[in-house]
N, C-alpha and C. Protein backbone atom coordinates (compact mmCIF):
# COMPACT_ATOMS: atom_id res chain seq x y z
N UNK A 1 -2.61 -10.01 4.32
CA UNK A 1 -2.76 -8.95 3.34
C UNK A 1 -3.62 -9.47 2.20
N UNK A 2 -4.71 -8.56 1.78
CA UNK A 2 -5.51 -9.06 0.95
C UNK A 2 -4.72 -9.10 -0.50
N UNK A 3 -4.87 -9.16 -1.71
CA UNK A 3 -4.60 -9.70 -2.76
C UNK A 3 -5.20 -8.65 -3.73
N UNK A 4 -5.15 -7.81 -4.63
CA UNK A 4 -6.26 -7.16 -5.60
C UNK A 4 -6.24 -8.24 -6.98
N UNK A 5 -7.09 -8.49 -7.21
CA UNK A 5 -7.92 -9.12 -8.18
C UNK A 5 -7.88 -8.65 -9.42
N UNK A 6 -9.17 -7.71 -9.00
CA UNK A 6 -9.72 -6.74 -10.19
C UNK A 6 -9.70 -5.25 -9.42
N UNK A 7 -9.98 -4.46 -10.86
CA UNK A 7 -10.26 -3.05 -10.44
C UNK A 7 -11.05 -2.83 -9.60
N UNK A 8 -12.21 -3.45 -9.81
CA UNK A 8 -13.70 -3.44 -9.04
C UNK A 8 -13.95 -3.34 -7.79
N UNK A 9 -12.48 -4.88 -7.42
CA UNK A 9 -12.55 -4.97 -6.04
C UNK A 9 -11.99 -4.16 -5.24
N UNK A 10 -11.18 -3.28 -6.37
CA UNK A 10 -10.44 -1.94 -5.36
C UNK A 10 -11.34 -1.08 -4.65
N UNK A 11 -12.39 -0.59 -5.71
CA UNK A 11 -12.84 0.46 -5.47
C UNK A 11 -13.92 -0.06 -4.03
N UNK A 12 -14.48 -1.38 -4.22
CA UNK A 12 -15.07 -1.77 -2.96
C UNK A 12 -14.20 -2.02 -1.68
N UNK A 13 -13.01 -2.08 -2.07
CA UNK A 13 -11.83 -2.35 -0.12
C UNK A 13 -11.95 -0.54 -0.05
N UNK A 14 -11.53 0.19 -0.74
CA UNK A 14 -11.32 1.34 -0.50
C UNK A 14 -12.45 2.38 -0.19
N UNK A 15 -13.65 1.54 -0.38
CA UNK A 15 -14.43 2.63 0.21
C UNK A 15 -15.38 2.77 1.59
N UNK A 16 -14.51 1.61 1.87
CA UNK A 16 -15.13 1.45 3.55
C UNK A 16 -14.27 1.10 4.38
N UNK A 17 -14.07 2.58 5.37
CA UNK A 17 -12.85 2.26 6.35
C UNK A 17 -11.63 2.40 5.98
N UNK A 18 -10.75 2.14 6.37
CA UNK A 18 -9.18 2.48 6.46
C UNK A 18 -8.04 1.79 5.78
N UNK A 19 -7.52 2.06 4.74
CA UNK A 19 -7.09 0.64 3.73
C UNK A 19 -5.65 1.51 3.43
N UNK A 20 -4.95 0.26 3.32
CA UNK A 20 -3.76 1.00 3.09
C UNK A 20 -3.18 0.15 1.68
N UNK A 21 -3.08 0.88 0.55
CA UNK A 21 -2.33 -0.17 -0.75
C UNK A 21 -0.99 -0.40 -0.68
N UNK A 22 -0.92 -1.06 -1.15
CA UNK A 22 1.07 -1.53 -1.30
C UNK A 22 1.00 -2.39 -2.74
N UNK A 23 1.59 -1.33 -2.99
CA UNK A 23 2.12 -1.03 -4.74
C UNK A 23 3.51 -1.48 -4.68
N UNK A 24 3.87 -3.22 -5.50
CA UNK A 24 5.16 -3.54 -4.99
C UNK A 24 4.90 -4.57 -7.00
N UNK A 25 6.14 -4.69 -7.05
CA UNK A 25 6.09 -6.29 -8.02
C UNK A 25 6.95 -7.32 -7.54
N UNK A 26 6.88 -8.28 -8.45
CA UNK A 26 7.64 -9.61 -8.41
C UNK A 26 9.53 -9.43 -8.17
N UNK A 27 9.91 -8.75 -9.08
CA UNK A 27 11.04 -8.41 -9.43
C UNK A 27 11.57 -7.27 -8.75
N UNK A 28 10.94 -6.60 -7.38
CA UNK A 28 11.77 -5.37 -7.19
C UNK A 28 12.10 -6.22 -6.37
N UNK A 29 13.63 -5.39 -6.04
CA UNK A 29 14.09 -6.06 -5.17
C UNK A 29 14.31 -4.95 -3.69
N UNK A 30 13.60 -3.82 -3.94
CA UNK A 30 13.19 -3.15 -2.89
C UNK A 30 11.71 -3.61 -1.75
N UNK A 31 10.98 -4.32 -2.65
CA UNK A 31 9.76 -4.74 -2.56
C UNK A 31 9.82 -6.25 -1.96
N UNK A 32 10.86 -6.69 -1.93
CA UNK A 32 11.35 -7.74 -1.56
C UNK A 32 11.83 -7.78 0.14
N UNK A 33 12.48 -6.53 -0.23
CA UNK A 33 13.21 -5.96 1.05
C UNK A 33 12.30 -5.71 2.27
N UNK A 34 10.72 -5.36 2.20
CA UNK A 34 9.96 -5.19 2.80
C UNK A 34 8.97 -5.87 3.42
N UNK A 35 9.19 -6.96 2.29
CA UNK A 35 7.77 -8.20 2.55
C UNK A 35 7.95 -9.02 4.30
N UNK A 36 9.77 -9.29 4.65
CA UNK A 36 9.58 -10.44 5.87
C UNK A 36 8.66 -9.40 7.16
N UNK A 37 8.99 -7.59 6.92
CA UNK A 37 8.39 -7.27 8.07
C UNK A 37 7.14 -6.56 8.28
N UNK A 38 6.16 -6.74 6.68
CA UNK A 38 5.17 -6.40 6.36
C UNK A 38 4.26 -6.85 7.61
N UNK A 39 3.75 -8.32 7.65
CA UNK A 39 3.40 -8.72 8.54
C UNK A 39 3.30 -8.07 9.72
N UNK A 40 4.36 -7.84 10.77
CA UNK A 40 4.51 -6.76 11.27
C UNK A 40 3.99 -5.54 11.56
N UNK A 41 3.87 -4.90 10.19
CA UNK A 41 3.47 -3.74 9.91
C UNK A 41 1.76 -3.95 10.44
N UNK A 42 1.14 -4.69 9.42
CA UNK A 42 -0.17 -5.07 9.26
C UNK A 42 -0.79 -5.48 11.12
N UNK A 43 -0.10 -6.19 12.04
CA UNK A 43 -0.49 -5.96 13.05
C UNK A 43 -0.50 -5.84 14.27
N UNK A 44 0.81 -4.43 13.90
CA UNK A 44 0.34 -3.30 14.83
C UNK A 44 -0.45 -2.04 14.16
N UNK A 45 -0.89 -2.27 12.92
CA UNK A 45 -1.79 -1.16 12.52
C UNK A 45 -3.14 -2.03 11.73
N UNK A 46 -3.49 -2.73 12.96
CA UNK A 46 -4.98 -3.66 12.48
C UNK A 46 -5.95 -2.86 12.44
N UNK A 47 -6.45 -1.77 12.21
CA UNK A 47 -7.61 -0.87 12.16
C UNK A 47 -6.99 -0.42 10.84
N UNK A 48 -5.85 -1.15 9.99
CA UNK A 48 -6.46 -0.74 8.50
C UNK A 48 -6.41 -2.24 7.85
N UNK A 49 -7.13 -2.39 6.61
CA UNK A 49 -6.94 -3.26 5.77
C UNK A 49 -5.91 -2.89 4.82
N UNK A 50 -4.56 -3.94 4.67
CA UNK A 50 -3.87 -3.80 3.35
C UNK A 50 -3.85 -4.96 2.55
N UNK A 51 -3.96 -4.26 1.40
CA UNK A 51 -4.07 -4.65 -0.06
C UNK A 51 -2.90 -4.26 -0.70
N UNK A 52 -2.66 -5.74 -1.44
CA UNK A 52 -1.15 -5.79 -1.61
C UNK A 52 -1.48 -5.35 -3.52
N UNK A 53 -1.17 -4.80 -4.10
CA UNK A 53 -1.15 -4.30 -5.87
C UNK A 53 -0.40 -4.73 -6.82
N UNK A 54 -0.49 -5.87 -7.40
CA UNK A 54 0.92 -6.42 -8.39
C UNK A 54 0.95 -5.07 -9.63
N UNK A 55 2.19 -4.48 -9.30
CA UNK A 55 2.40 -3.51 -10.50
C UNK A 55 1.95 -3.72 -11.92
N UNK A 56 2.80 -4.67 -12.05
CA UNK A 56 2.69 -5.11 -13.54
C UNK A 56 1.47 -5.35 -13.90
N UNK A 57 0.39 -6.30 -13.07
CA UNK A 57 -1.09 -6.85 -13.63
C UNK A 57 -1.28 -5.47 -13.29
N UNK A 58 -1.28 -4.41 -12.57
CA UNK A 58 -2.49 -3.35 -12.59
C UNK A 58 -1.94 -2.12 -12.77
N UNK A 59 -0.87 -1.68 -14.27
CA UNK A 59 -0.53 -0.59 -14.48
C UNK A 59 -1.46 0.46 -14.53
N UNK A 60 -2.17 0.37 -14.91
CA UNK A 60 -3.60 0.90 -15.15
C UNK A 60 -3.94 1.39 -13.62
N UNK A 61 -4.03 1.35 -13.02
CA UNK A 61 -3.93 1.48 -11.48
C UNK A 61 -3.59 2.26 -10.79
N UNK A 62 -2.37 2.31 -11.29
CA UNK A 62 -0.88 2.71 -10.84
C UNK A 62 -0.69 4.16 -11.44
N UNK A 63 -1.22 4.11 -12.97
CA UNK A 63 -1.15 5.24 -13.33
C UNK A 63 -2.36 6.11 -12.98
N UNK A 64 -3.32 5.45 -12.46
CA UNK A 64 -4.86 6.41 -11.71
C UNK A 64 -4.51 6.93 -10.68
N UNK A 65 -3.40 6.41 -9.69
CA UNK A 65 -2.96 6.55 -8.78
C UNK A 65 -1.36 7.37 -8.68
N UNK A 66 -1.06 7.83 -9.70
CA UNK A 66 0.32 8.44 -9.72
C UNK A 66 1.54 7.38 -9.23
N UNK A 67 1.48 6.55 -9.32
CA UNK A 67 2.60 5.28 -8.53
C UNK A 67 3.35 5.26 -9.65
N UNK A 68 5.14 5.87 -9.61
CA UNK A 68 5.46 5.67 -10.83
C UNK A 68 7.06 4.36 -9.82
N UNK A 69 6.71 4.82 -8.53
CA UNK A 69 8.17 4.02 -7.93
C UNK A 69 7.31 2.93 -7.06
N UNK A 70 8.40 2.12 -6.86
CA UNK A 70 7.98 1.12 -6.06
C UNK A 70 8.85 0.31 -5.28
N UNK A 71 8.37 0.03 -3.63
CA UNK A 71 7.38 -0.33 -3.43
C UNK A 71 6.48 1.28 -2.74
N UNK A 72 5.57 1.69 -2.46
CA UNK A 72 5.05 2.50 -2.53
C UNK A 72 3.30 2.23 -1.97
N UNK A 73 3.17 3.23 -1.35
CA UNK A 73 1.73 3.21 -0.16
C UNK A 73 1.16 4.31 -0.29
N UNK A 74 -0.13 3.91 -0.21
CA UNK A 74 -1.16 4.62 -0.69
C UNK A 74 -2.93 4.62 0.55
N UNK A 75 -2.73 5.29 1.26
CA UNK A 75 -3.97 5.27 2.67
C UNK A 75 -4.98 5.77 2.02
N UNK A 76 -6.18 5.14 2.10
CA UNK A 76 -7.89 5.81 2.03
C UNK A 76 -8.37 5.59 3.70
N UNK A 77 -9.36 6.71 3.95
CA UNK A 77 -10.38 6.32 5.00
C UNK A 77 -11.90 6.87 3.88
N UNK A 78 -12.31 5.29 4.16
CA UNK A 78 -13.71 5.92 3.74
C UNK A 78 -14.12 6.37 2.22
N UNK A 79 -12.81 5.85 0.81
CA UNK A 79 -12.95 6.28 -0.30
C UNK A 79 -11.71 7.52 -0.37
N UNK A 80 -11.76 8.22 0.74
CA UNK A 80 -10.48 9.41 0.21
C UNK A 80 -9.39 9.27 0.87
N UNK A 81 -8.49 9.61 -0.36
CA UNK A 81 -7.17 9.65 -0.06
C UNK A 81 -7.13 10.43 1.26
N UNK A 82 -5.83 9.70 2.08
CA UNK A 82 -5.20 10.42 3.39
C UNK A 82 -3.77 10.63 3.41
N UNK A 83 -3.23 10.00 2.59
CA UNK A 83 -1.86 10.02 2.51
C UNK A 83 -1.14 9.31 1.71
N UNK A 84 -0.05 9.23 1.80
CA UNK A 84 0.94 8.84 0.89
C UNK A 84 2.29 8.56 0.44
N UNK A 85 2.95 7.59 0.72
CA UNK A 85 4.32 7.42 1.10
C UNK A 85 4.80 6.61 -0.41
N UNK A 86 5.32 7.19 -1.69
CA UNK A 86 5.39 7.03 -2.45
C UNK A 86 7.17 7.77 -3.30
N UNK A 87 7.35 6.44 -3.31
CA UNK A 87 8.91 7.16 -4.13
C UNK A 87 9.79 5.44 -4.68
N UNK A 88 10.77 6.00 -5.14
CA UNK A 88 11.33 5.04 -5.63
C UNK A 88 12.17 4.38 -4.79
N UNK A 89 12.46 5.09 -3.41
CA UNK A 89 13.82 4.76 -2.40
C UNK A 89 12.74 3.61 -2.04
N UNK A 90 13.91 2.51 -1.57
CA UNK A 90 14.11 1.59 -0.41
C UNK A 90 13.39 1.89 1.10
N UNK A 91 12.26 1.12 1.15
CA UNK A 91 11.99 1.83 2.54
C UNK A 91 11.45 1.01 3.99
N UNK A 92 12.40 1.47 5.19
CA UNK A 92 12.60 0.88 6.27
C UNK A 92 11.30 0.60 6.93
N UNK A 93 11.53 0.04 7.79
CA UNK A 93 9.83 -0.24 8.40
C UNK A 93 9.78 0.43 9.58
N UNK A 94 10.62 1.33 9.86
CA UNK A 94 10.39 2.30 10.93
C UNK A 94 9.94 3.65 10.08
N UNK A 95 10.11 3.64 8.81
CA UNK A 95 9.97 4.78 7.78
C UNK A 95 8.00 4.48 7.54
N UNK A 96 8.14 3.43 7.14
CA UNK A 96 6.65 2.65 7.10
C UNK A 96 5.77 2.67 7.97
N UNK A 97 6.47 2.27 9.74
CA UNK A 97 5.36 2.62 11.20
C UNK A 97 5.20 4.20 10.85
N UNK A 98 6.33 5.04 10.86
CA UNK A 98 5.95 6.08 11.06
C UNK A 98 4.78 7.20 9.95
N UNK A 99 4.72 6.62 8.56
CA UNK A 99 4.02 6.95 7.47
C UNK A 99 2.84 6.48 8.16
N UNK A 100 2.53 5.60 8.35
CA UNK A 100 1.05 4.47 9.34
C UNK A 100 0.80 5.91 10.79
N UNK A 101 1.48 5.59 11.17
CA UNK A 101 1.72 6.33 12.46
C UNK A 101 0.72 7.78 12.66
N UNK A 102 1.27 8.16 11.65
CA UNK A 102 0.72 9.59 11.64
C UNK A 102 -0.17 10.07 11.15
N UNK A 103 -0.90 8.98 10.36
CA UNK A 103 -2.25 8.88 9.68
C UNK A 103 -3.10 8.60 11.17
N UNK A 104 -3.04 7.66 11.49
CA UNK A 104 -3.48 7.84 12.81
C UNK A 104 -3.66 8.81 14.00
N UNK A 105 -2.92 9.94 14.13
CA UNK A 105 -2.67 10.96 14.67
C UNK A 105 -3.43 12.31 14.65
């Protein structure tokens, strides 16, 4: 999973091809809950790039992006939004394939 940096570099992962954000911090402990099967996630859905978002360094971000819960996902193909799996609940990684899943579909 790539890393975001800067703003800059967002707007360049996101505008080519299929990117999926993950809007998580240090301290959730929902965000925590998700990380051992992220991996996972990432490849069986290798036709996207994810980019992982530290809340805190990129509120600014977050609020361009409506992300007020976390951990929380955010799909572009190509620069535009496709979807969006965003809330404050705890979320399973069969909740996660299937958010992935259906973008694909």
């Amino acid at each position: 999973m790539k890393l975001l940096e800067t703003e800059e570099q967002l707007e360049s992962l996101i505008s080519n091809g299929k990117t999926i954000l993950v809007f998580s911090a240090e301290w959730c402990g929902d965000c925590r809950f998700i990380e051992p099967f992220l991996p996972d996630v990432e490849e069986k859905f290798n036709e996207f790039t994810f980019v992982h978002i530290d809340r805190d360094k990129f509120i600014d971000v977050c609020v361009k992006h409506d992300i007020f819960g976390i951990p929380s996902f955010l799909a572009f193909n190509d620069g535009k939004e496709i979807g969006r799996f965003v809330s404050k609940e705890r979320k399973t990684q069969e909740e996660i394939e299937k958010f992935i899943g259906d973008l694909s579909a």
